[in-house]
Structures are given as structure tokens and as C-alpha cells.
PDB file of N, CA and C in Angstrom:
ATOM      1  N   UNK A   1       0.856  -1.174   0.000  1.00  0.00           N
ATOM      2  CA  UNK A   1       0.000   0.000   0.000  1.00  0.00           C
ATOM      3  C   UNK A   1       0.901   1.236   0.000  1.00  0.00           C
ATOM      4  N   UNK A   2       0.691   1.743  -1.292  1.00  0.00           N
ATOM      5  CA  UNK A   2       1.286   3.420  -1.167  1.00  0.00           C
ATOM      6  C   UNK A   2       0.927   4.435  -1.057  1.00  0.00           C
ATOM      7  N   UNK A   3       1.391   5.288   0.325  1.00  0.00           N
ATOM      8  CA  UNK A   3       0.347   6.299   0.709  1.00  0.00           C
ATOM      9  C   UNK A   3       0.679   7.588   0.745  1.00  0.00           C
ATOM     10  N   UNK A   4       0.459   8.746   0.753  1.00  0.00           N
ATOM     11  CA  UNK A   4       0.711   9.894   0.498  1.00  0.00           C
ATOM     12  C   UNK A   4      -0.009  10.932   1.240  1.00  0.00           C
ATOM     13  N   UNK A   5       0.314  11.588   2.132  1.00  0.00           N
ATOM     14  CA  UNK A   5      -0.963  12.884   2.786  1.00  0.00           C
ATOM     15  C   UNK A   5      -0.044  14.364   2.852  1.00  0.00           C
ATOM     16  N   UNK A   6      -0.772  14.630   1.977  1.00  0.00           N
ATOM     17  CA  UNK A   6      -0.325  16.187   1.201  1.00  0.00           C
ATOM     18  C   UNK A   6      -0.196  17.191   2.222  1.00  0.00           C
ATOM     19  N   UNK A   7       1.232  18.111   1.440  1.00  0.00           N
ATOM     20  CA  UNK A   7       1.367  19.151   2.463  1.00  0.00           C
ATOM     21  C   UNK A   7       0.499  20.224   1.963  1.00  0.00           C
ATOM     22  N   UNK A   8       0.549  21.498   3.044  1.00  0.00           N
ATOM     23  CA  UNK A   8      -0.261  22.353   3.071  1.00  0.00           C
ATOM     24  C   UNK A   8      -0.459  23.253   1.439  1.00  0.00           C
ATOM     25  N   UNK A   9       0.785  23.016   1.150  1.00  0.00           N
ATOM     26  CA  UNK A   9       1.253  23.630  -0.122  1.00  0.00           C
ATOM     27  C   UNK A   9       0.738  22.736  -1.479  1.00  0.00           C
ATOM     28  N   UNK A  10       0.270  21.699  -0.862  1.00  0.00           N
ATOM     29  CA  UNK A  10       0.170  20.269  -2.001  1.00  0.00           C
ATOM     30  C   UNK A  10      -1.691  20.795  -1.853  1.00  0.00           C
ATOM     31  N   UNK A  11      -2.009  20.918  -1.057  1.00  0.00           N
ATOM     32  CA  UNK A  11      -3.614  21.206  -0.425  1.00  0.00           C
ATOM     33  C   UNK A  11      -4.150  22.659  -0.766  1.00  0.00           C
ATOM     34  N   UNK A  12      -3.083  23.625  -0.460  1.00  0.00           N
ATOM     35  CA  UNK A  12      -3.429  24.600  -1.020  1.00  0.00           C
ATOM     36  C   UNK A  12      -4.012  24.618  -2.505  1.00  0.00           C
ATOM     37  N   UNK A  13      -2.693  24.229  -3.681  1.00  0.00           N
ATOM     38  CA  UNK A  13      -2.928  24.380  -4.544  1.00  0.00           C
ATOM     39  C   UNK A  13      -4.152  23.608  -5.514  1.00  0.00           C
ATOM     40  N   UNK A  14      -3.947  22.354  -4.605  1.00  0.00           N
ATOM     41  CA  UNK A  14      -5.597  21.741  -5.189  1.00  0.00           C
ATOM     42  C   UNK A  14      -6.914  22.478  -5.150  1.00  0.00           C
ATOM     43  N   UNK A  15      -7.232  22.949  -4.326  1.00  0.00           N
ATOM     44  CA  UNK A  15      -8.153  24.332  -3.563  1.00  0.00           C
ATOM     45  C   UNK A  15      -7.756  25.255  -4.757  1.00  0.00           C
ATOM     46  N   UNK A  16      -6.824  25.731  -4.993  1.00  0.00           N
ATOM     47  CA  UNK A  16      -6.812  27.082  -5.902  1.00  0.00           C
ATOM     48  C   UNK A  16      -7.070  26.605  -7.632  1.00  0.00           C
ATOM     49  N   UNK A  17      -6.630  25.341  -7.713  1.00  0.00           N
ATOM     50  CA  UNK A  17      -6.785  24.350  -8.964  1.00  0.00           C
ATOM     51  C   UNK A  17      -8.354  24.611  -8.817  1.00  0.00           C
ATOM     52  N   UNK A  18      -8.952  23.275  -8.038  1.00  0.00           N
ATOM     53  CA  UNK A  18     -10.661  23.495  -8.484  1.00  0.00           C
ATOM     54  C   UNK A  18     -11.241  24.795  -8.043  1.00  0.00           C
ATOM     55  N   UNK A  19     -10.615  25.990  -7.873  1.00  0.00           N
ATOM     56  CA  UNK A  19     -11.419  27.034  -7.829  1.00  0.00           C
ATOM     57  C   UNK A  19     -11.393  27.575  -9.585  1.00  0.00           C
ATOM     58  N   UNK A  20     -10.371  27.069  -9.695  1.00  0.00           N
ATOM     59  CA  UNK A  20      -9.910  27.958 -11.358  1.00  0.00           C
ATOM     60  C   UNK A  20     -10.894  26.649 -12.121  1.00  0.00           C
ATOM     61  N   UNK A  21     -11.033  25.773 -12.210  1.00  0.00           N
ATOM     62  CA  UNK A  21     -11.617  24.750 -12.908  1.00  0.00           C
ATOM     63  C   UNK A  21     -13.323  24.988 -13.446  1.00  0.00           C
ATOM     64  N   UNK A  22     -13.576  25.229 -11.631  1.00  0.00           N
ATOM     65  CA  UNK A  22     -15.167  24.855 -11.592  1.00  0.00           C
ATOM     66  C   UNK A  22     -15.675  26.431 -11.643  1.00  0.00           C
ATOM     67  N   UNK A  23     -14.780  27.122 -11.412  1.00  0.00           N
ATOM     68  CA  UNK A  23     -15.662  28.796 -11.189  1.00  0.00           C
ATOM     69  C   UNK A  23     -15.391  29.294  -9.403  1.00  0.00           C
ATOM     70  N   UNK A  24     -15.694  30.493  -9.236  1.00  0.00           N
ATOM     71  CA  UNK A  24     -15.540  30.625  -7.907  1.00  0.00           C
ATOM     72  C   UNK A  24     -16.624  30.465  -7.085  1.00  0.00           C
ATOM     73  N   UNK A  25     -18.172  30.435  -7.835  1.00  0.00           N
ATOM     74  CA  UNK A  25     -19.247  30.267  -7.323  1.00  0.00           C
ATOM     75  C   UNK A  25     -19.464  28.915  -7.189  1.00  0.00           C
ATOM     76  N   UNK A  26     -19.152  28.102  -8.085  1.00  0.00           N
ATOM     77  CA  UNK A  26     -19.467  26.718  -8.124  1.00  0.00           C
ATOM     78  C   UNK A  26     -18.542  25.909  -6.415  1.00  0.00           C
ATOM     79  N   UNK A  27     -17.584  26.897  -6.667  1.00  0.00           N
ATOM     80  CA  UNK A  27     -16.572  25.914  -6.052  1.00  0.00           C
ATOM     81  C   UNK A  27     -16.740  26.679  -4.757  1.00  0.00           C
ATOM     82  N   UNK A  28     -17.226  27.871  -4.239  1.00  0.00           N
ATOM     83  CA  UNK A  28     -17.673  28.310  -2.547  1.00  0.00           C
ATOM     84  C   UNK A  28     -18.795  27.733  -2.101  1.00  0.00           C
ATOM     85  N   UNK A  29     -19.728  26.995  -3.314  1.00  0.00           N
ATOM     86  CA  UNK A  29     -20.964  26.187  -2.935  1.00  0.00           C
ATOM     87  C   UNK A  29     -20.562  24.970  -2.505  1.00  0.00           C
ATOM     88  N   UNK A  30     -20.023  24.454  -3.218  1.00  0.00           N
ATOM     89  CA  UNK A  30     -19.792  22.707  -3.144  1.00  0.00           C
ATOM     90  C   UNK A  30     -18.459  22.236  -2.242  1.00  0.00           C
ATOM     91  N   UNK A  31     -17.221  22.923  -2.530  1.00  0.00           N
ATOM     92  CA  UNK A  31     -16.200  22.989  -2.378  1.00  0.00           C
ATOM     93  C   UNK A  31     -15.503  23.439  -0.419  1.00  0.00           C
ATOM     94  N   UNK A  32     -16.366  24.301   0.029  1.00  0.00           N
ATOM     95  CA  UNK A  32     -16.214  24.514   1.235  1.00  0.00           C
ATOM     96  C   UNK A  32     -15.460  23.966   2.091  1.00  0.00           C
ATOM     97  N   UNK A  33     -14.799  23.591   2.810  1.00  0.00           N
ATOM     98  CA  UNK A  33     -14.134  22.531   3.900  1.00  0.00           C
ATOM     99  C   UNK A  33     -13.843  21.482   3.427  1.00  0.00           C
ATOM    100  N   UNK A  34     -13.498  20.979   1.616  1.00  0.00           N
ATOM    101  CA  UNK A  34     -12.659  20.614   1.195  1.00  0.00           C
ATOM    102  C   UNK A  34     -11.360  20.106   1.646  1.00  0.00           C
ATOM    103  N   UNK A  35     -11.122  18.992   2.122  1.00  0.00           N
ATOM    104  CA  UNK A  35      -9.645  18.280   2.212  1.00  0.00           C
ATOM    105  C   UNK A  35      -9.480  17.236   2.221  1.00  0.00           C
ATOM    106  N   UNK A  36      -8.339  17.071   1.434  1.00  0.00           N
ATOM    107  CA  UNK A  36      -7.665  15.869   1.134  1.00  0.00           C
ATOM    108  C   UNK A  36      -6.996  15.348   2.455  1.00  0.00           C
ATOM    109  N   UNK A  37      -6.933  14.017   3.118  1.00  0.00           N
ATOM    110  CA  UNK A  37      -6.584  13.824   4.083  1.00  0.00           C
ATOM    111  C   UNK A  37      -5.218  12.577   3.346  1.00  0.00           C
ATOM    112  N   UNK A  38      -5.479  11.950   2.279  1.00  0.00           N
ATOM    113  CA  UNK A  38      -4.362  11.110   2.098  1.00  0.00           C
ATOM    114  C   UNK A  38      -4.653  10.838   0.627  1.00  0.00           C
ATOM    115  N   UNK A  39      -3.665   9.981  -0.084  1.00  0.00           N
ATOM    116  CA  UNK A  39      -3.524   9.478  -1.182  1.00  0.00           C
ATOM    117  C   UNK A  39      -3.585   7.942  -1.313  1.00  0.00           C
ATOM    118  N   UNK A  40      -3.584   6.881  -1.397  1.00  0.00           N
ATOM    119  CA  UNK A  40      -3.647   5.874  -0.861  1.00  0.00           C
ATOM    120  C   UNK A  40      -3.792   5.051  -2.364  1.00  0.00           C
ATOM    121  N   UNK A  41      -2.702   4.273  -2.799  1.00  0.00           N
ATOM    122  CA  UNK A  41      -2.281   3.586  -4.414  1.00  0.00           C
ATOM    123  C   UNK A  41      -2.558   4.946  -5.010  1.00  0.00           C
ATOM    124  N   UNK A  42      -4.234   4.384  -5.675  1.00  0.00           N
ATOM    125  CA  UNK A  42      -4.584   5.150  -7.063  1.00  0.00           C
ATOM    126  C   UNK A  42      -6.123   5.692  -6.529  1.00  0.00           C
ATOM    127  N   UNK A  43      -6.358   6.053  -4.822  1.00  0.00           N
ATOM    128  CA  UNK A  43      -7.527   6.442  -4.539  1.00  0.00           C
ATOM    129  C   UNK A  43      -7.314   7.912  -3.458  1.00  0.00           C
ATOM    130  N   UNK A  44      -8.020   8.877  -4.497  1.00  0.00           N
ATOM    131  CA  UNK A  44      -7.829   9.817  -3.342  1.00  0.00           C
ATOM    132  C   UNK A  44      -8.866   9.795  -1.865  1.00  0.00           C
ATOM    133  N   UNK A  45      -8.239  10.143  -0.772  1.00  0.00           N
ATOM    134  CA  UNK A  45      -9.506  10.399   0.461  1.00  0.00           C
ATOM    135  C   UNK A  45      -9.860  11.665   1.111  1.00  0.00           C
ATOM    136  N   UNK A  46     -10.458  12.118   1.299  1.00  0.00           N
ATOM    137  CA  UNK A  46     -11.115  13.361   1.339  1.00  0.00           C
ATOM    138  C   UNK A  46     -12.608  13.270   2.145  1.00  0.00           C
ATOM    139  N   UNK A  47     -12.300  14.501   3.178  1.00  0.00           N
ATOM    140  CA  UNK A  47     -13.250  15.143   4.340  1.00  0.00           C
ATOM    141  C   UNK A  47     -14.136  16.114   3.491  1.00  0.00           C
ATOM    142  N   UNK A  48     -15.261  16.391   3.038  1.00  0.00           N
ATOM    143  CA  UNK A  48     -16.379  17.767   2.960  1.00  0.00           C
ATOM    144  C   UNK A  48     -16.804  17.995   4.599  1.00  0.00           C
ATOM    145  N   UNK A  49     -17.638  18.847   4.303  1.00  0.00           N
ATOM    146  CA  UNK A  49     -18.168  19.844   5.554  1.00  0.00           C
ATOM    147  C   UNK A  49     -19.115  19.225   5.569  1.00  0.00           C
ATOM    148  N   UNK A  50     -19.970  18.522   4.360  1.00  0.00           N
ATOM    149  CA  UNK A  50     -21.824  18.368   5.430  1.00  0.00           C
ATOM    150  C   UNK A  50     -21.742  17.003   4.063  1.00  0.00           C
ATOM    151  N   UNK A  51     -22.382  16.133   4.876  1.00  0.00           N
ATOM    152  CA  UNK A  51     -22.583  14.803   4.201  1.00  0.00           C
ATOM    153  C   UNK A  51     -23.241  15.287   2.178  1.00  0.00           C
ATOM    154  N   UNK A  52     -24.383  16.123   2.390  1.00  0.00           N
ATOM    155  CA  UNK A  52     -24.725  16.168   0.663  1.00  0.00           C
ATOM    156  C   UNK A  52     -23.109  17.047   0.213  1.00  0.00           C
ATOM    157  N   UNK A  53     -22.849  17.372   0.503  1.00  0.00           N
ATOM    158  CA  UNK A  53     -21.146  18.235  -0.304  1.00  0.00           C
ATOM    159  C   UNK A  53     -20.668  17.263  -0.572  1.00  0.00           C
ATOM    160  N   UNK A  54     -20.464  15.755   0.160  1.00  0.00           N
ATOM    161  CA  UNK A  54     -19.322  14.871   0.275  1.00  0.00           C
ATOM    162  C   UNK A  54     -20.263  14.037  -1.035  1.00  0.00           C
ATOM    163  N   UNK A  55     -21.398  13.618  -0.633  1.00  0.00           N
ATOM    164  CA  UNK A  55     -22.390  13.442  -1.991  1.00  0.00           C
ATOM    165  C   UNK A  55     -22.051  14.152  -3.724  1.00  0.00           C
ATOM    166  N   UNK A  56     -22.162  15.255  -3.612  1.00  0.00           N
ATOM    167  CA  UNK A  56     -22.338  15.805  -5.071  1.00  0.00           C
ATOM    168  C   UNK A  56     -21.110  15.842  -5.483  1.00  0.00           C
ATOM    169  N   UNK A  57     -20.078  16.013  -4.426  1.00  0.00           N
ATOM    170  CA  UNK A  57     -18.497  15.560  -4.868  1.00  0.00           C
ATOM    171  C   UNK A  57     -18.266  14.509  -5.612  1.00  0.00           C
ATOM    172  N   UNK A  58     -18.964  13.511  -4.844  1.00  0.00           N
ATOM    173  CA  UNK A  58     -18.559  12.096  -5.220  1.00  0.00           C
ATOM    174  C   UNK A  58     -19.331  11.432  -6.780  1.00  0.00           C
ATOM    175  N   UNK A  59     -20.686  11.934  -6.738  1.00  0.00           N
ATOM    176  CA  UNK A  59     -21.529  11.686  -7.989  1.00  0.00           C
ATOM    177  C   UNK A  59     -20.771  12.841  -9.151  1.00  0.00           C
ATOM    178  N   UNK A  60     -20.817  13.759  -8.888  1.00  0.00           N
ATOM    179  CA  UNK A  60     -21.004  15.160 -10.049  1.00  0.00           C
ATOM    180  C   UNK A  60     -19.522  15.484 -10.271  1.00  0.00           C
ATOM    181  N   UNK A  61     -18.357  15.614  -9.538  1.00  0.00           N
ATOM    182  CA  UNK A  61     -17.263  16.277  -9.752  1.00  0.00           C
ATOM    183  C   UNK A  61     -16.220  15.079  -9.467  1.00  0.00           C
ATOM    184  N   UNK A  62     -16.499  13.810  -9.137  1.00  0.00           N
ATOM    185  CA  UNK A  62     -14.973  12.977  -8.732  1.00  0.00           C
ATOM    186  C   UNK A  62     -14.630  12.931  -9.976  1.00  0.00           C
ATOM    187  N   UNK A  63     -14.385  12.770 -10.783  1.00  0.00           N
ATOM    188  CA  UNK A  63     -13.904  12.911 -12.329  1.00  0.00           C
ATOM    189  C   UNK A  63     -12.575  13.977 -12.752  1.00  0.00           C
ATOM    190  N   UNK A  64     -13.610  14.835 -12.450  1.00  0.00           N
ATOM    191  CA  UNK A  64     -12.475  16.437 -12.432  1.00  0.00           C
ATOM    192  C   UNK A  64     -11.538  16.720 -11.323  1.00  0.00           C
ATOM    193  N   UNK A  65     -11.896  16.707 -10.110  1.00  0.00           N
ATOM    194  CA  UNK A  65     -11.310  16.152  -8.760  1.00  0.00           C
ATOM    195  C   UNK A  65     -10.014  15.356  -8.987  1.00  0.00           C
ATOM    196  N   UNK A  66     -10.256  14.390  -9.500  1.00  0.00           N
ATOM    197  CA  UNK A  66      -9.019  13.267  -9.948  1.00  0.00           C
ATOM    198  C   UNK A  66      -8.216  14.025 -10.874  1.00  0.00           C
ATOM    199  N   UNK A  67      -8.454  14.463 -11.628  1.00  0.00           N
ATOM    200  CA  UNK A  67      -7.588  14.688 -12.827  1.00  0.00           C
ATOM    201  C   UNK A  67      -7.502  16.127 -12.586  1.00  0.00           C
ATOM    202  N   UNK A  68      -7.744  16.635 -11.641  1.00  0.00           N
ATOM    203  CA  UNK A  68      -6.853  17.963 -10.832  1.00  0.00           C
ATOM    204  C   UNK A  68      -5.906  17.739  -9.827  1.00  0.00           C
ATOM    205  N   UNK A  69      -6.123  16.341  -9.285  1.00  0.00           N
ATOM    206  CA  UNK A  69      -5.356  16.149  -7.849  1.00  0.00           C
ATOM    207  C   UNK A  69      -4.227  15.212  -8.745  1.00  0.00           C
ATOM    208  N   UNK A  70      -4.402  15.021 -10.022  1.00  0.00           N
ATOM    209  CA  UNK A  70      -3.191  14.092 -10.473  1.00  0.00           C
ATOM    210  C   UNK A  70      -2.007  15.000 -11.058  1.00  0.00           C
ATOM    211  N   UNK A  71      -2.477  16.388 -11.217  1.00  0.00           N
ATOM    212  CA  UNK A  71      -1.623  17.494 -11.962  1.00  0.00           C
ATOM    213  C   UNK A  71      -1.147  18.112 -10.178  1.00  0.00           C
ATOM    214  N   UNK A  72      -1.617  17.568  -9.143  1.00  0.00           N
ATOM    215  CA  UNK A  72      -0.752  18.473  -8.050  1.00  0.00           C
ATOM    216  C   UNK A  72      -0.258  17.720  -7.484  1.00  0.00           C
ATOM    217  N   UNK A  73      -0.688  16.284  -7.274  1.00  0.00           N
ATOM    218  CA  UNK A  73       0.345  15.179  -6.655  1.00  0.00           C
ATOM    219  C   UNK A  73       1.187  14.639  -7.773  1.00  0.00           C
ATOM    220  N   UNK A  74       0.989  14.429  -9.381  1.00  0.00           N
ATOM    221  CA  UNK A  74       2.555  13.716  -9.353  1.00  0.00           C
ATOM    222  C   UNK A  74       1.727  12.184  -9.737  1.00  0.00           C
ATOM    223  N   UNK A  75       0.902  11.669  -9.607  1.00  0.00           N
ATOM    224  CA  UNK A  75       0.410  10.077  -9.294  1.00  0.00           C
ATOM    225  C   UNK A  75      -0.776  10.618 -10.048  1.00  0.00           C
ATOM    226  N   UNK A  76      -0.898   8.930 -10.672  1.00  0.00           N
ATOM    227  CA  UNK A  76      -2.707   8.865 -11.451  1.00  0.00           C
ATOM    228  C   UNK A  76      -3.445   8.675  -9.805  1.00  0.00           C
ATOM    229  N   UNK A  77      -4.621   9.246 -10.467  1.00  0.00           N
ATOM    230  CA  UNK A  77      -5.455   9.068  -9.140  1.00  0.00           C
ATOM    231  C   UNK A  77      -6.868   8.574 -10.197  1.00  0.00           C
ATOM    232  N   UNK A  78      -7.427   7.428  -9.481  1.00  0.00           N
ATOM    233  CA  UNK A  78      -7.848   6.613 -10.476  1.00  0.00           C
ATOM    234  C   UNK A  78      -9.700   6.700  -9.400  1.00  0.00           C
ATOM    235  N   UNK A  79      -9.742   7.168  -8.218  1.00  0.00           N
ATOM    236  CA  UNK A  79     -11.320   6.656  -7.534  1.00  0.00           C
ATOM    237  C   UNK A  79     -10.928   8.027  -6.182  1.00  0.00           C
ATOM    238  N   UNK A  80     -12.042   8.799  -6.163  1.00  0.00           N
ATOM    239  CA  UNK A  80     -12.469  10.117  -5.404  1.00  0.00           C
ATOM    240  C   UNK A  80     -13.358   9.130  -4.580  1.00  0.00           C
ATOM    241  N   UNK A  81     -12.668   9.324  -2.856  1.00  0.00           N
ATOM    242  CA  UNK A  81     -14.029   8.653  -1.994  1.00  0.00           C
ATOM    243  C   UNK A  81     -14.039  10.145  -1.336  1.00  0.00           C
ATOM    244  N   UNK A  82     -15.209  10.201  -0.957  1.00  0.00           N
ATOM    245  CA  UNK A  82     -15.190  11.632  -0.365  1.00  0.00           C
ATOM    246  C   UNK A  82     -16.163  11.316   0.825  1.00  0.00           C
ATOM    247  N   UNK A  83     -16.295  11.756   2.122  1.00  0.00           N
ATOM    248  CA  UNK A  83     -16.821  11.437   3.118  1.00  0.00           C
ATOM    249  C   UNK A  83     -16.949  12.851   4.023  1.00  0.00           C
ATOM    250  N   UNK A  84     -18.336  12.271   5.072  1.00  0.00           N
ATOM    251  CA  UNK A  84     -18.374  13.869   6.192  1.00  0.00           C
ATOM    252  C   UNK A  84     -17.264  13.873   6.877  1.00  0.00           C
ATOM    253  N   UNK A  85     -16.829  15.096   7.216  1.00  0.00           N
ATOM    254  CA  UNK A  85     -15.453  14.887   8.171  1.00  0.00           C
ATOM    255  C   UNK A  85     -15.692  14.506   9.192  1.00  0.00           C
ATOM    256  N   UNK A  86     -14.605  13.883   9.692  1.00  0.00           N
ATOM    257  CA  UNK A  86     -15.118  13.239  10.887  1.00  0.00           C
ATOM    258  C   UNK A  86     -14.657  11.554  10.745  1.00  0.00           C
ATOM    259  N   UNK A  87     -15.616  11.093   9.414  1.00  0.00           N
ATOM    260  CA  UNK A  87     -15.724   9.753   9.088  1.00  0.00           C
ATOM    261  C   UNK A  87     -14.520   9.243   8.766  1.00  0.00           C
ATOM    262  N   UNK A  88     -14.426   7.768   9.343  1.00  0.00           N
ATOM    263  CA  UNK A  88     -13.156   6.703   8.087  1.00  0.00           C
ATOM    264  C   UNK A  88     -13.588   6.559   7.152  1.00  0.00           C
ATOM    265  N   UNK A  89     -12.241   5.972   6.198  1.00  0.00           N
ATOM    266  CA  UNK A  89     -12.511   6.078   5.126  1.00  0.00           C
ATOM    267  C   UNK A  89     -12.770   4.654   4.525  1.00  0.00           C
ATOM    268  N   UNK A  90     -11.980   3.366   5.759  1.00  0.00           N
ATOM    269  CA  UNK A  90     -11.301   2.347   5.347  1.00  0.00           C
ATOM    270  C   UNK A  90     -12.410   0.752   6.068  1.00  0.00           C
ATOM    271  N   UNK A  91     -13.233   1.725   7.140  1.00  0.00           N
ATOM    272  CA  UNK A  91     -14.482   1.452   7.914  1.00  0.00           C
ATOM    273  C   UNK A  91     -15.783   1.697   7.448  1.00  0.00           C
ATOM    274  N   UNK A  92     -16.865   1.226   8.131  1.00  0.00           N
ATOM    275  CA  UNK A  92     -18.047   1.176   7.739  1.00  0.00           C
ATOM    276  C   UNK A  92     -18.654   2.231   9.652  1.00  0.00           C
ATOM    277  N   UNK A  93     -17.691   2.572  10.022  1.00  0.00           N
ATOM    278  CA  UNK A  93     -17.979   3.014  11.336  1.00  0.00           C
ATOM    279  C   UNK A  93     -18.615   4.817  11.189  1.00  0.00           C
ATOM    280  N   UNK A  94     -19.017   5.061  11.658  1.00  0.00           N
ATOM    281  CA  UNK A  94     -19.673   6.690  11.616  1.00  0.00           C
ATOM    282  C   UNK A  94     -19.026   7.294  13.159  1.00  0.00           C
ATOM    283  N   UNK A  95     -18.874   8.372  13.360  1.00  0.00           N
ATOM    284  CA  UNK A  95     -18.524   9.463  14.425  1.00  0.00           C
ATOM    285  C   UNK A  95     -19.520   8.707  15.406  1.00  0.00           C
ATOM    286  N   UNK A  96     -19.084   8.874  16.536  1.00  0.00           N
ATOM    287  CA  UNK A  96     -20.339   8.563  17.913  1.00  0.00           C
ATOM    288  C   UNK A  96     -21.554   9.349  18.124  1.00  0.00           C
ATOM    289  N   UNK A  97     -22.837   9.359  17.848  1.00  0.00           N
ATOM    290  CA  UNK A  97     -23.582  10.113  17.717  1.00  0.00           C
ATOM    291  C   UNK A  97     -24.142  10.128  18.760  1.00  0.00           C
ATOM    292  N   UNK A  98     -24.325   8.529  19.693  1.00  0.00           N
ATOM    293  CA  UNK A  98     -25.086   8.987  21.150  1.00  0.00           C
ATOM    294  C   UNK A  98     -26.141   7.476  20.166  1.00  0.00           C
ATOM    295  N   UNK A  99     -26.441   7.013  19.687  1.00  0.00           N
ATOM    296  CA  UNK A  99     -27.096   5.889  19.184  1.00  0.00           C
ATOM    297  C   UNK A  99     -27.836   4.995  20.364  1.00  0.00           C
ATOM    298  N   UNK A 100     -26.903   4.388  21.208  1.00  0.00           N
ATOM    299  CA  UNK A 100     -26.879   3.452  22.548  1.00  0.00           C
ATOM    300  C   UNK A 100     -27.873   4.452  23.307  1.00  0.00           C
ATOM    301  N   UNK A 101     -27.597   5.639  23.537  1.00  0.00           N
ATOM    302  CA  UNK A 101     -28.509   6.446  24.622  1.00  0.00           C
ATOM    303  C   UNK A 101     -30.010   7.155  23.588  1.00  0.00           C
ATOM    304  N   UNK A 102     -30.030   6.877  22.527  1.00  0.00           N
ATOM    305  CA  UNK A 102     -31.131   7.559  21.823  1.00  0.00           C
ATOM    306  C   UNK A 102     -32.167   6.093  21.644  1.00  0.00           C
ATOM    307  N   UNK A 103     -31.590   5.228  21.566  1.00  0.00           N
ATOM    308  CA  UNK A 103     -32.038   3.944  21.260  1.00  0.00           C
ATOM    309  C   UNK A 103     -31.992   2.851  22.573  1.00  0.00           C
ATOM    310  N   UNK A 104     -32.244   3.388  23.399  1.00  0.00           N
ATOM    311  CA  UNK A 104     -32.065   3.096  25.239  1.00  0.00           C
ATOM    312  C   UNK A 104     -31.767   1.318  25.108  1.00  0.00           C
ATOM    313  N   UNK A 105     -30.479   1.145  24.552  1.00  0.00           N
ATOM    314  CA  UNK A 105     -30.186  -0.462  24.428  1.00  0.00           C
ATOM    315  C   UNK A 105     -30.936  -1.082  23.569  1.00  0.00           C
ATOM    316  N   UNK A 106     -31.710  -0.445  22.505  1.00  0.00           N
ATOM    317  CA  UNK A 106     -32.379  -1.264  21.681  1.00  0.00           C
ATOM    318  C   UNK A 106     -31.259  -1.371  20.358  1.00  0.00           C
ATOM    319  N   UNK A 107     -30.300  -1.633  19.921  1.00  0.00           N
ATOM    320  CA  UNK A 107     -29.184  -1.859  19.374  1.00  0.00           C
ATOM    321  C   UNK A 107     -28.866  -3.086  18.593  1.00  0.00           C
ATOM    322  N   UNK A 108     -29.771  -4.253  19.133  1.00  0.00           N
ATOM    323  CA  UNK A 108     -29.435  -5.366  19.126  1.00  0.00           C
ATOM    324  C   UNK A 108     -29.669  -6.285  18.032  1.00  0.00           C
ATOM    325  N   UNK A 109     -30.575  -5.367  17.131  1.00  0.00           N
ATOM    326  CA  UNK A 109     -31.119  -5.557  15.625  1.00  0.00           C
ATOM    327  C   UNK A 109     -30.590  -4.879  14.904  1.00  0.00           C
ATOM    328  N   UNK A 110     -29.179  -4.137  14.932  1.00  0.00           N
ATOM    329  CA  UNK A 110     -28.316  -3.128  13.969  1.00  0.00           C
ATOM    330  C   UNK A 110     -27.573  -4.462  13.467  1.00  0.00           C
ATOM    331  N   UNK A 111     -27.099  -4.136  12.754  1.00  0.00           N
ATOM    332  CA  UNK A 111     -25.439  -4.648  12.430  1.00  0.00           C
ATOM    333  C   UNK A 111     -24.253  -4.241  12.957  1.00  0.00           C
ATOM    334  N   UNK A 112     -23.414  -5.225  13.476  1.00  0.00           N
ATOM    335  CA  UNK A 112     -22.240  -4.458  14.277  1.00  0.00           C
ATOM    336  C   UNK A 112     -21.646  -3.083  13.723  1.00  0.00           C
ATOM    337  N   UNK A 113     -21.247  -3.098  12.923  1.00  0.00           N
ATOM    338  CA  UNK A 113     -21.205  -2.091  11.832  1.00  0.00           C
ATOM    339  C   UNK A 113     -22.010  -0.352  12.361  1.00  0.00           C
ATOM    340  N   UNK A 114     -22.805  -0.938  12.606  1.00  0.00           N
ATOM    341  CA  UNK A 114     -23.721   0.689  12.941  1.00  0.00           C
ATOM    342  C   UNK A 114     -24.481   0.680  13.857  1.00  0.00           C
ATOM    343  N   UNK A 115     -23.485   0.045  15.023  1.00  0.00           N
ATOM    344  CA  UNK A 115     -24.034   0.100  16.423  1.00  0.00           C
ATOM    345  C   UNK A 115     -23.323   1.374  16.984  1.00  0.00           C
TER     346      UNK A 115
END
């Protein structure tokens, strides 16, 4: 496994890349809290700000995404996973939301996965 997590300067310029790409409006809508957290083979990983951003990233723009982040890292980047921050990337696990106390031990019909 070959992995890569970009410096500020590597992050910056991706940010200033899809601002020049997509427009400045397109890209203060969608683009917001934008970051790349690692490189990983031929898959980039990446935090948005609110779960639909990490959505329309992933449907509408991983395409362009890739083939902007391959002109600032250096490496084909071949699959955009994009996720809420917070989340793994490599898991099926979500942030602790309080689940166990909202669901007073009724848990027991989840899947381990999203307990």
C-alpha cells in the first residue's frame, strides 16, 4: 500500500486548482471545507463539511477532482471517496452520535457495523 498525505502547499494548490476549474461560485458552494486527508495507491480520500457536499463531490465532480489532484500530486489518481469529516474512510464506522442512549439499548437488531 502506497500512501501519500499532502502538504499544506500540495492542499493549497488543489483548492486554488478546483477554484480555477469549476468557477468561484461553483466551487464556494460545493467545495467549502474541502480536504484531502491522504492518497492511498490510485484512490484519493477526502473530508467535505456536510454529508450532501461529500455526496455531489462524489456523484457530479470525482472525475475532475481526480484529474486535478493528479496534476498536483505527481500520481494517477484513479477513484475520489469523499466522506463527512469526521468519518473513516477504510471502515463502515460513523462518528459517535449517542445511538446506545437515543435507542435506550435497543441496538441489538443493527449490524455491528452501525451500532
Amino acid at each position: 500500500m502506497n500512501s501519500l498525505r499532502p502538504t499544506g502547499v500540495e492542499q493549497f494548490a488543489l483548492e486554488a486548482k478546483l477554484n480555477r476549474i469549476f468557477g468561484a461560485k461553483l466551487h464556494d458552494s460545493v467545495f467549502p471545507g474541502f480536504e484531502v486527508l491522504e492518497v492511498v495507491d490510485d484512490e484519493l480520500r477526502a473530508w467535505a463539511s456536510s454529508e450532501h457536499r461529500a455526496a455531489v463531490i462524489d456523484i457530479r465532480y470525482s472525475g475532475k477532482v481526480a484529474w486535478v489532484a493528479q496534476t498536483v500530486f505527481n500520481r494517477p489518481i484513479r477513484r475520489v471517496n469523499v466522506v463527512l469529516r469526521g468519518m473513516k474512510h477504510d471502515t463502515c464506522e460513523q462518528p459517535d452520535c449517542g445511538a446506545d442512549s437515543r435507542w435506550r439499548g435497543r441496538t441489538r437488531g443493527l449490524h455491528e457495523c452501525h451500532k
